[in-house]
Protein backbone atom coordinates (compact mmCIF):
# COMPACT_ATOMS: atom_id res chain seq x y z
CA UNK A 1 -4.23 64.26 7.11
CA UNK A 2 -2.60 67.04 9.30
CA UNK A 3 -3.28 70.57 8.19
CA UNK A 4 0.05 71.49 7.25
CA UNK A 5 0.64 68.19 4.94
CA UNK A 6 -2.92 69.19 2.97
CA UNK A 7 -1.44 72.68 2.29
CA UNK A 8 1.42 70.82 0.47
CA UNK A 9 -0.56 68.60 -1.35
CA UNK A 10 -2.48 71.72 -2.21
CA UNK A 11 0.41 73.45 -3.81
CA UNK A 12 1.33 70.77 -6.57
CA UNK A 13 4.41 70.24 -8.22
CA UNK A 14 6.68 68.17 -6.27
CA UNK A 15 5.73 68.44 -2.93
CA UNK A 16 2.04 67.61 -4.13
CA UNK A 17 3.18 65.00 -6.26
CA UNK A 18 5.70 63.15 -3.39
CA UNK A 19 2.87 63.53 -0.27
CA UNK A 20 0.27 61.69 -3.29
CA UNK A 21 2.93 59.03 -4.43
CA UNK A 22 4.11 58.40 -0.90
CA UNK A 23 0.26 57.64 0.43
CA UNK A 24 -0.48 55.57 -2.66
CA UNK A 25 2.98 53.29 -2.23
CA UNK A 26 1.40 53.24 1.49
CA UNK A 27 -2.39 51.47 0.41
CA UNK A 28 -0.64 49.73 -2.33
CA UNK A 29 1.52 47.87 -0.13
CA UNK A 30 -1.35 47.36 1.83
CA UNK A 31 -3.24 45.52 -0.51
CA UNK A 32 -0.29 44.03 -2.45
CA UNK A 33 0.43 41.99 1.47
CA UNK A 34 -3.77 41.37 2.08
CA UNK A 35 -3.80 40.12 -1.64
CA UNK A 36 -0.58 37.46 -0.81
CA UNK A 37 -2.13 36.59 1.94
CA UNK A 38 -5.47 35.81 0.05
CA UNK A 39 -3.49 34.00 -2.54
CA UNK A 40 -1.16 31.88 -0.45
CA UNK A 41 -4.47 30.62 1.87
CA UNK A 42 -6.14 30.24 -1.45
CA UNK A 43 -3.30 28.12 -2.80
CA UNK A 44 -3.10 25.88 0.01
CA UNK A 45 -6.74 25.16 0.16
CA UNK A 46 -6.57 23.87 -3.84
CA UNK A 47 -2.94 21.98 -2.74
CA UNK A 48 -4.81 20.01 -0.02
CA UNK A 49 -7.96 19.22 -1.75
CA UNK A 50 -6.08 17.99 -5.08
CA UNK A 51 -3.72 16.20 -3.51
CA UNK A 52 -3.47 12.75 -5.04
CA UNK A 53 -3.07 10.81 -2.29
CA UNK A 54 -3.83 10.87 1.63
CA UNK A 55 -3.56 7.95 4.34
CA UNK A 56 -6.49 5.92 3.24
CA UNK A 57 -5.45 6.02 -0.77
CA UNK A 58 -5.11 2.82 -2.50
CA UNK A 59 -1.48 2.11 -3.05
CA UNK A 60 -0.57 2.74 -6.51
CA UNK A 61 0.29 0.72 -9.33
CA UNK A 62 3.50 0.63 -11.14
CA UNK A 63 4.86 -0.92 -14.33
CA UNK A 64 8.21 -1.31 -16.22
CA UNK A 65 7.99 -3.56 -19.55
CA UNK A 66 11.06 -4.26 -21.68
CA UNK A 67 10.45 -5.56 -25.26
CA UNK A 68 13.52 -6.33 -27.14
CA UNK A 69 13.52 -7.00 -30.96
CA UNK A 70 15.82 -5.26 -33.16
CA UNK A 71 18.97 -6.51 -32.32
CA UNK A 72 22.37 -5.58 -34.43
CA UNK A 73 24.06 -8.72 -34.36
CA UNK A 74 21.47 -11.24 -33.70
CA UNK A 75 18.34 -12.46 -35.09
CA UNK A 76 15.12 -9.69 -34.61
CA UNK A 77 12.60 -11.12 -32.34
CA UNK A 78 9.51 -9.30 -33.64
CA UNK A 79 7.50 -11.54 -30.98
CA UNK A 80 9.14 -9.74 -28.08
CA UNK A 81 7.83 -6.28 -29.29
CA UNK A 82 4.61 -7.62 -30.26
CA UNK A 83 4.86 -9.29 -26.34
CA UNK A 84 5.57 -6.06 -24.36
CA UNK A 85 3.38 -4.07 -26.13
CA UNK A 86 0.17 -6.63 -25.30
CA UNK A 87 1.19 -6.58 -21.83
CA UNK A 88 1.91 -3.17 -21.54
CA UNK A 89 -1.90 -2.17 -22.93
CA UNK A 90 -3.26 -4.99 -20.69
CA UNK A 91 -2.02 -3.48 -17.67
CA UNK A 92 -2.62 0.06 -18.70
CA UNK A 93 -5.90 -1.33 -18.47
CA UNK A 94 -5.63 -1.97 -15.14
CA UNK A 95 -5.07 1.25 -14.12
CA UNK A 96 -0.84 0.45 -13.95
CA UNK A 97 1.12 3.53 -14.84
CA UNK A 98 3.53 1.80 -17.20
CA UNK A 99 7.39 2.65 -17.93
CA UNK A 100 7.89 0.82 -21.31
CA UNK A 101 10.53 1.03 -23.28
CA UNK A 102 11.50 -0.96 -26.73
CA UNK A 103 14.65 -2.20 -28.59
CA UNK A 104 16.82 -0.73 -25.00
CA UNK A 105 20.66 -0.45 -25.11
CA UNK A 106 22.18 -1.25 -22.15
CA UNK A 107 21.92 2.24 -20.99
CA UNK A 108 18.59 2.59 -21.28
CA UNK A 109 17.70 -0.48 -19.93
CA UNK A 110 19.71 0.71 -16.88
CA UNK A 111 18.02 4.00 -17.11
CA UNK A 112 14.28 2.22 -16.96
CA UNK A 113 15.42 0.07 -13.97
CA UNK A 114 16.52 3.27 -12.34
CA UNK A 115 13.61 5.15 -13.04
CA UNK A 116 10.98 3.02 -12.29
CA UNK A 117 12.95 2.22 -8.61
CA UNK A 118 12.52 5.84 -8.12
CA UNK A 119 8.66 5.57 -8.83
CA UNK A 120 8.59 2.67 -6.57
CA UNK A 121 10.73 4.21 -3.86
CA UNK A 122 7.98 7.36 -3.94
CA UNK A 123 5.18 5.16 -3.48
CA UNK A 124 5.82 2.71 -0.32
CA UNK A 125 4.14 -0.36 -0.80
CA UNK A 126 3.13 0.66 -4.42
CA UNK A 127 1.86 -2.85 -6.77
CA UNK A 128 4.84 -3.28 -9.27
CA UNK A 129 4.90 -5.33 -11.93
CA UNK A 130 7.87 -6.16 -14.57
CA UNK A 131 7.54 -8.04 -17.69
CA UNK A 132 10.56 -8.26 -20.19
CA UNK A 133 11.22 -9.97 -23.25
CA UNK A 134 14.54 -10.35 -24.51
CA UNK A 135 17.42 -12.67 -25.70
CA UNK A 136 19.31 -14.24 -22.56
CA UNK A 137 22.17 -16.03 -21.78
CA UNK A 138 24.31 -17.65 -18.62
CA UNK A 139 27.63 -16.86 -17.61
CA UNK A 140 28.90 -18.57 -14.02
CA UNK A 141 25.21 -19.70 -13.37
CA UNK A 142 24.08 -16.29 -13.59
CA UNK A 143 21.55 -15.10 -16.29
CA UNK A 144 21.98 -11.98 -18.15
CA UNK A 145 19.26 -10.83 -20.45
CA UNK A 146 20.75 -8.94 -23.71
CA UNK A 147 19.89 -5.52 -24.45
CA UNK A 148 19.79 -5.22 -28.66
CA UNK A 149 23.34 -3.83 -29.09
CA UNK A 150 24.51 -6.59 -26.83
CA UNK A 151 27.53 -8.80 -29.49
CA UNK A 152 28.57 -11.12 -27.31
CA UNK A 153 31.38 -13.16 -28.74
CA UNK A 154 33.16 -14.40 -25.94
CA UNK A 155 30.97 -15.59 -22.78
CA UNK A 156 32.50 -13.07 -20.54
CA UNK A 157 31.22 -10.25 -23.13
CA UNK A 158 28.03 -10.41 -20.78
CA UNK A 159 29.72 -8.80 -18.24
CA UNK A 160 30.14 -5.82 -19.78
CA UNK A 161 27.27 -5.66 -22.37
CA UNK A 162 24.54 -7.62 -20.43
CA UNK A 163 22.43 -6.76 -17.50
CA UNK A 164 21.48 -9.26 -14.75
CA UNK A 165 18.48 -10.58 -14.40
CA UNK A 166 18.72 -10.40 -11.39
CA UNK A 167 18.57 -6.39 -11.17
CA UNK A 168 14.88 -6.63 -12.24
CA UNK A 169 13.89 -8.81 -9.23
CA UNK A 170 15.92 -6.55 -7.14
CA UNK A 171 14.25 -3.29 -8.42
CA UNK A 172 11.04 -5.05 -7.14
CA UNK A 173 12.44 -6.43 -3.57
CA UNK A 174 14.26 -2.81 -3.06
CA UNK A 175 12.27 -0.10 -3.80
CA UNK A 176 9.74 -0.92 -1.22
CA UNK A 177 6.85 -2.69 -3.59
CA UNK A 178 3.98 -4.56 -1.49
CA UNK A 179 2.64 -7.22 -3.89
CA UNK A 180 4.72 -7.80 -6.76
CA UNK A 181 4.70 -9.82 -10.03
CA UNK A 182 8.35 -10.25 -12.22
CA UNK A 183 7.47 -12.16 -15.71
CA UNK A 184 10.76 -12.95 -17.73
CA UNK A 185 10.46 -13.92 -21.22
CA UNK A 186 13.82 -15.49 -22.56
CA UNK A 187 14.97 -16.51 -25.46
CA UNK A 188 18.48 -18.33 -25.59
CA UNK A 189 21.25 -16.66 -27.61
CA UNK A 190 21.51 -18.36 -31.25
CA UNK A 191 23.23 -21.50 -30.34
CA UNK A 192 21.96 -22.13 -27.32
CA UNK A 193 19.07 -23.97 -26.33
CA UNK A 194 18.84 -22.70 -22.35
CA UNK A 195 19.65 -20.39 -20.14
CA UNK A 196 21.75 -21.47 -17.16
CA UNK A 197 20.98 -20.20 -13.92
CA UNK A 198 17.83 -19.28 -14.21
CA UNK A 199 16.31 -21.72 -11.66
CA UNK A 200 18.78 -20.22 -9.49
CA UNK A 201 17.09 -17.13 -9.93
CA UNK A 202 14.76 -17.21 -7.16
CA UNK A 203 16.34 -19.30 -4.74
CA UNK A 204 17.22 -16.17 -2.60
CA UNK A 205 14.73 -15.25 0.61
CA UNK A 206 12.16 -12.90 -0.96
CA UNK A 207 9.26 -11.51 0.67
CA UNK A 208 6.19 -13.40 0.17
CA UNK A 209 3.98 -11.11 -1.91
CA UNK A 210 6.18 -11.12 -4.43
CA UNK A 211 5.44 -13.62 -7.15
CA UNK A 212 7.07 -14.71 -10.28
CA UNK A 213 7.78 -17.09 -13.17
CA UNK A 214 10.74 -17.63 -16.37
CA UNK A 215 9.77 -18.88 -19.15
CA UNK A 216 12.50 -19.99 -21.12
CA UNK A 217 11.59 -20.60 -25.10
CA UNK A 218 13.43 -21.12 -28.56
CA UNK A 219 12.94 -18.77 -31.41
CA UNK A 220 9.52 -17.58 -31.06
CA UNK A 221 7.15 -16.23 -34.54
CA UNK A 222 6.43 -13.43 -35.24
CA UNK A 223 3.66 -13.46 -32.62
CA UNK A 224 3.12 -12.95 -29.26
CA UNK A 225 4.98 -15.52 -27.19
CA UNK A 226 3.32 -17.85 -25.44
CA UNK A 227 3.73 -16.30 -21.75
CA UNK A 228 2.70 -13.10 -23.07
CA UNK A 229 -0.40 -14.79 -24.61
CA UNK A 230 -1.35 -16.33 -20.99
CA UNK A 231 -0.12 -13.30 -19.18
CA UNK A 232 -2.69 -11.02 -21.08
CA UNK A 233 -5.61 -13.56 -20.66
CA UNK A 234 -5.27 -13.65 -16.81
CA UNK A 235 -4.86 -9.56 -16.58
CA UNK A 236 -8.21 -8.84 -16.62
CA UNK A 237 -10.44 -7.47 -14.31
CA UNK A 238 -11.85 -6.86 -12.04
CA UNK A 239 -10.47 -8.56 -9.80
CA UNK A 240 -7.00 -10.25 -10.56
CA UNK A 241 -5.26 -12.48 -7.76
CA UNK A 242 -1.70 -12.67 -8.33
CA UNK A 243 -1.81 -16.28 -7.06
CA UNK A 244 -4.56 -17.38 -9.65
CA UNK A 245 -3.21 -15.45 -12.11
CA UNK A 246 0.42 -17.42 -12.09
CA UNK A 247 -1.64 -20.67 -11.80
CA UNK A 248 -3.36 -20.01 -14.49
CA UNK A 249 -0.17 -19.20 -16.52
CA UNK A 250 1.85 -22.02 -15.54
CA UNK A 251 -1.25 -24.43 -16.99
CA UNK A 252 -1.42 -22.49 -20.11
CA UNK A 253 2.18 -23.11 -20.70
CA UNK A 254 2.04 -26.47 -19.77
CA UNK A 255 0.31 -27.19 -23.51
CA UNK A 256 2.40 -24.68 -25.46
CA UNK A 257 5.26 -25.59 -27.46
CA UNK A 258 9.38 -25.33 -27.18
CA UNK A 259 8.33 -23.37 -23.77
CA UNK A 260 9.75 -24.02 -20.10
CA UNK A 261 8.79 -23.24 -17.51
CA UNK A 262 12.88 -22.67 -16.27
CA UNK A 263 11.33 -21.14 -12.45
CA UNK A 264 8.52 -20.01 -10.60
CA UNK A 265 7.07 -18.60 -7.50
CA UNK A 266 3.76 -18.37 -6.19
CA UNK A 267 3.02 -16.72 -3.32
CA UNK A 268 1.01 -18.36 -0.09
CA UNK A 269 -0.06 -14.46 0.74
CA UNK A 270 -3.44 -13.42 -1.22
CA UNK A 271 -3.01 -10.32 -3.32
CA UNK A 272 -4.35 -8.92 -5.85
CA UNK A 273 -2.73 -6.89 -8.55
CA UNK A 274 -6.20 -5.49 -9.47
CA UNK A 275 -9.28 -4.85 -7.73
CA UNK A 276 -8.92 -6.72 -4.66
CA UNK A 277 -12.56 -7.52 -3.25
CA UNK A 278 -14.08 -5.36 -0.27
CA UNK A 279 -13.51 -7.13 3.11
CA UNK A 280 -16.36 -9.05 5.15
CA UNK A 281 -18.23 -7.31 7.39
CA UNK A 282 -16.82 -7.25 10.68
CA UNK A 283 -18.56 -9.02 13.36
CA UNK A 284 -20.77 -7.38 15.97
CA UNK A 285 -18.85 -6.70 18.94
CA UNK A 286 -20.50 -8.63 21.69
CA UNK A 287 -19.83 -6.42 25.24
CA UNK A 288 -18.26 -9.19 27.89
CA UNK A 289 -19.95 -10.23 30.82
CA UNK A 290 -19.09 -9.09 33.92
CA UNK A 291 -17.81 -11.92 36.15
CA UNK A 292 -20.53 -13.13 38.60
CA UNK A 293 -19.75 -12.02 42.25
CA UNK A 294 -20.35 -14.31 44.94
CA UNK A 295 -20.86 -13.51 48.49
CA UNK A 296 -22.26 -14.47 51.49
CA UNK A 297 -24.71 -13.57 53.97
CA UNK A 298 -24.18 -10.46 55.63
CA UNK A 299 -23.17 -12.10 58.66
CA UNK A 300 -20.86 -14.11 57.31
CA UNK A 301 -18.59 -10.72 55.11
CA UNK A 302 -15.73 -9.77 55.68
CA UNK A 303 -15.38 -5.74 56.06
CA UNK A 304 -13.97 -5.71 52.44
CA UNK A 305 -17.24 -7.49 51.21
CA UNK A 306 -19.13 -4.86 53.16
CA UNK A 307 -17.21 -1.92 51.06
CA UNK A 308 -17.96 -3.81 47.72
CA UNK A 309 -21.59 -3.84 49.24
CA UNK A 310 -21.66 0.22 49.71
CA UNK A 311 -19.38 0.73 46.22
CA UNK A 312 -21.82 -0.86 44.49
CA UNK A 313 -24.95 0.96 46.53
CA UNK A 314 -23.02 4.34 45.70
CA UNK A 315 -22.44 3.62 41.79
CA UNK A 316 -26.36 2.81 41.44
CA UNK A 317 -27.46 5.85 43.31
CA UNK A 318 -29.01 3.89 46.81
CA UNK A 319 -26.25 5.11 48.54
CA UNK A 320 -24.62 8.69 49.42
CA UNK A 321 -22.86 7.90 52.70
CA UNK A 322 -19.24 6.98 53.54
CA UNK A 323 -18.17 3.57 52.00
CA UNK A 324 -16.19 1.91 55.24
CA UNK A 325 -17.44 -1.48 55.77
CA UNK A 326 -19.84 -0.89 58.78
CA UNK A 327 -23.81 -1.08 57.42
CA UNK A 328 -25.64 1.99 59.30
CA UNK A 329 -28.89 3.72 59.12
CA UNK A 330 -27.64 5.21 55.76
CA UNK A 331 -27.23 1.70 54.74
CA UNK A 332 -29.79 -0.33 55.98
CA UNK A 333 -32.08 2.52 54.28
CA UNK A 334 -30.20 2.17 50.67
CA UNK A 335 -30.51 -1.46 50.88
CA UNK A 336 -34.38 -1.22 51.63
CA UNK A 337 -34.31 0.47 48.65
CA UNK A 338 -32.59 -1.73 46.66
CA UNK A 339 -34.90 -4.68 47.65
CA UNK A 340 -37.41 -2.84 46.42
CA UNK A 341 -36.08 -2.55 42.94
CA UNK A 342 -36.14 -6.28 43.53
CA UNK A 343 -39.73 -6.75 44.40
CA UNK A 344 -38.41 -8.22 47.43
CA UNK A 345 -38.94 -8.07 51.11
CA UNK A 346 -37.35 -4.89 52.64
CA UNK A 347 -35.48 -5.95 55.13
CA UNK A 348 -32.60 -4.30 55.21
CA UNK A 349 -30.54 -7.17 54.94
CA UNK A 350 -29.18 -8.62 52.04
CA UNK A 351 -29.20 -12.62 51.36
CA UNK A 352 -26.09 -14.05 49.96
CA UNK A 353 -28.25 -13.79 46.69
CA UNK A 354 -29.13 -10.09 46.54
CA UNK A 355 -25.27 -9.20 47.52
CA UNK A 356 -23.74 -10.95 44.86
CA UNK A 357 -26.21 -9.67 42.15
CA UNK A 358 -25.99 -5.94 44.17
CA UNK A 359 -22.09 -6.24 43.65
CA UNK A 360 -22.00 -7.92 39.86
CA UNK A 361 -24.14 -5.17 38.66
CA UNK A 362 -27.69 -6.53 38.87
C-alpha cells in the first residue's frame, strides 16, 4: 500500500474506515466472480452427467389411457374404469410413463390428447401407446367416442360433444412416435348395437410400425372387458413384440363373447414395445483380396508394366531409385533381392510368375 494511503488508514474515522471498506469491496468482488465461476463450471459438470438422455439412449416410452365410466346421461360402464386402470398398471410395468385420466369431459379428453402429443413431440421416435375405453358412436361413417358428459340426442350432437376417434390415431402418426400401438375399446351408445365407421378407421396410409385393433362390444360387466383382459396378458415382459402381442389378442377375442373385432392392423415391421432382444453378433469382417495381377515376361512389358514392376519394388522396400519404366543396375539389384525372398534363382530377371505375384502384393 503506498505510504501516504497507510497514514490514512492509520488515522481512523472516515478516511480509515473508506481506504478499509474500499479494499474489502475490492477482494470481495474478487472472490464473489472466482466463486461464480466455480459454481457455474460446477453446475455444468452435474447438468451433463445427469442428463437423462444422450445419442445412444433408448427411446422412451409413452402412454395415454382413457377410461370412461360415469356417464350423466347414459348407463355407467364400471368395466371401462376397471379396463384402463389394468392397462395402465400393466404398462407402468413396463417402464411406460403413463398419462391416464378417468371419467374425461370433452375438455379434458382434449387436454390429454394435447398433452401427451407434446410428450411425444419431445421425444422423437418415443414408443407410444393409447388404450381407451369409452361409449362410441357413428355419425357420416365417422366414429366418435363419448366423453361422460357427452347427451347426445340428435346424431349430429357428436359433433359438438364427441371427439373423433380418429384424433387418437393421429396423436400417434403426428407427434413423431416410432413403434406404436392404438387399442380402442367401444361400446355402442344404448340403442345401438355397432359403431359405423370404424373399419374405416384405418384405411388411411400409416406408417408401418404403428399397429392397432377396435374392438367393438355390447354392455360389458362390471369387469374388465375382454380386450383389456387379453391386452394385459400379452404386456408382459421382457420382451413384448407388438406383432405377437396383437396376434395374440385377436385369438383371445376370437372365443370371447358379444366382442368384434370391428378393425385391425398388424404391422410387417418387428418391434417391440418392451425389451426388444440384443442384436446378433456382427460378422467378422473378412479383408478382400487383392485382384491377381498378371503379366508377362520382362521382355514381353510394356513400359507401364515396367513402372508397376518398380512401384511395387519401392512399396516393399527393394527399391529406392526412380520409378520410369527402364530396369537398371538399381533394378536388376532390387529384383535379385526380391528373388531371394523367393528362394529363387537371382537372376535379375523376373518370370511372368514372379512379376505378377511382385505386382499383386506377394
Amino acid at each position: 500500500m503506498p505510504e501516504r494511503a497507510v497514514k490514512l488508514a492509520s488515522l481512523g474515522g472516515p478516511f480509515g474506515m473508506l481506504l478499509t471498506d474500499a479494499r474489502t469491496g475490492s477482494t470481495n468482488a474478487m472472490i464473489s466472480k472466482r466463486t461464480n465461476i466455480v459454481v457455474v463450471r460446477l453446475a455444468l459438470g452435474i447438468f451433463v452427467l445427469l442428463m437423462p438422455w444422450h445419442a445412444n439412449a433408448a427411446p422412451r416410452h409413452e402412454a395415454l389411457v382413457i377410461g370412461n365410466g360415469n356417464y350423466t346421461s347414459m348407463p355407467p360402464l364400471p368395466g371401462c374404469l376397471l379396463s384402463a386402470h389394468a392397462t395402465a398398471a400393466a404398462l407402468r410395468n413396463l417402464g411406460f410413463n403413463v398419462t391416464e385420466r378417468e371419467d374425461a369431459s370433452s375438455g379434458g379428453t382434449d387436454a390429454a390428447i394435447g398433452e401427451f402429443s407434446k410428450l411425444l413431440a419431445a421425444s422423437p421416435g418415443a414408443v407410444a401407446v393409447v388404450y381407451l375405453c369409452a361409449y362410441a358412436i357413428g355419425f357420416n361413417d365417422r366414429p366418435f367416442v363419448l366423453p361422460v358428459t357427452a347427451a347426445v340426442t340428435r346424431p349430429a350432437d357428436v359433433l359438438t360433444q364427441g371427439v373423433l376417434a380418429k384424433s387418437l390415431l393421429d396423436a400417434l402418426v403426428r407427434s413423431g412416435a416410432g413403434l406404436a400401438l392404438l387399442a380402442l375399446d367401444l361400446v355402442p351408445t344404448p340403442g345401438a348395437t355397432t359403431v359405423s365407421g370404424l373399419d374405416a378407421l384405418l384405411q388411411a396410409t400409416l406408417p408401418d410400425p404403428l399397429g392397432a385393433i377396435v374392438a367393438s362390444q355390447l354392455l360389458p360387466p362390471d369387469t374388465p372387458t375382454p380386450l383389456a383382459t387379453a391386452l394385459v396378458a400379452k404386456l408382459r415382459g421382457p420382451e413384448v413384440p407388438i406383432s405377437a402381442l396383437l396376434t395374440g389378442v385377436r385369438e383371445q377375442l376370437a372365443n370371447a363373447k358379444s366382442v368384434t373385432v370391428a378393425a385391425l392392423r398388424i404391422p410387417t415391421e418387428l418391434g417391440y414395445l418392451a425389451g426388444a432382444p440384443a442384436p446378433p453378433p456382427a460378422a467378422p469382417t473378412i479383408a478382400p483380396q487383392p485382384a491377381q495381377a498378371n503379366l508377362p515376361d520382362e521382355d514381353q512389358m510394356t513400359e507401364g508394366d515396367r513402372r508397376r514392376v518398380q512401384a511395387a519394388l519401392v512399396r516393399l522396400g527393394y527399391y529406392a531409385g526412380q520409378v520410369d519404366g527402364r530396369f537398371g543396375p538399381d533394378t536388376r539389384a532390387a529384383i535379385r533381392r526380391y528373388q531371394h525372398e523367393l528362394d529363387a534363382a537371382m537372376t535379375g530377371r523376373l518370370t511372368a510368375t514372379q512379376a505378377s505375384k511382385l505386382v499383386g502384393g506377394g
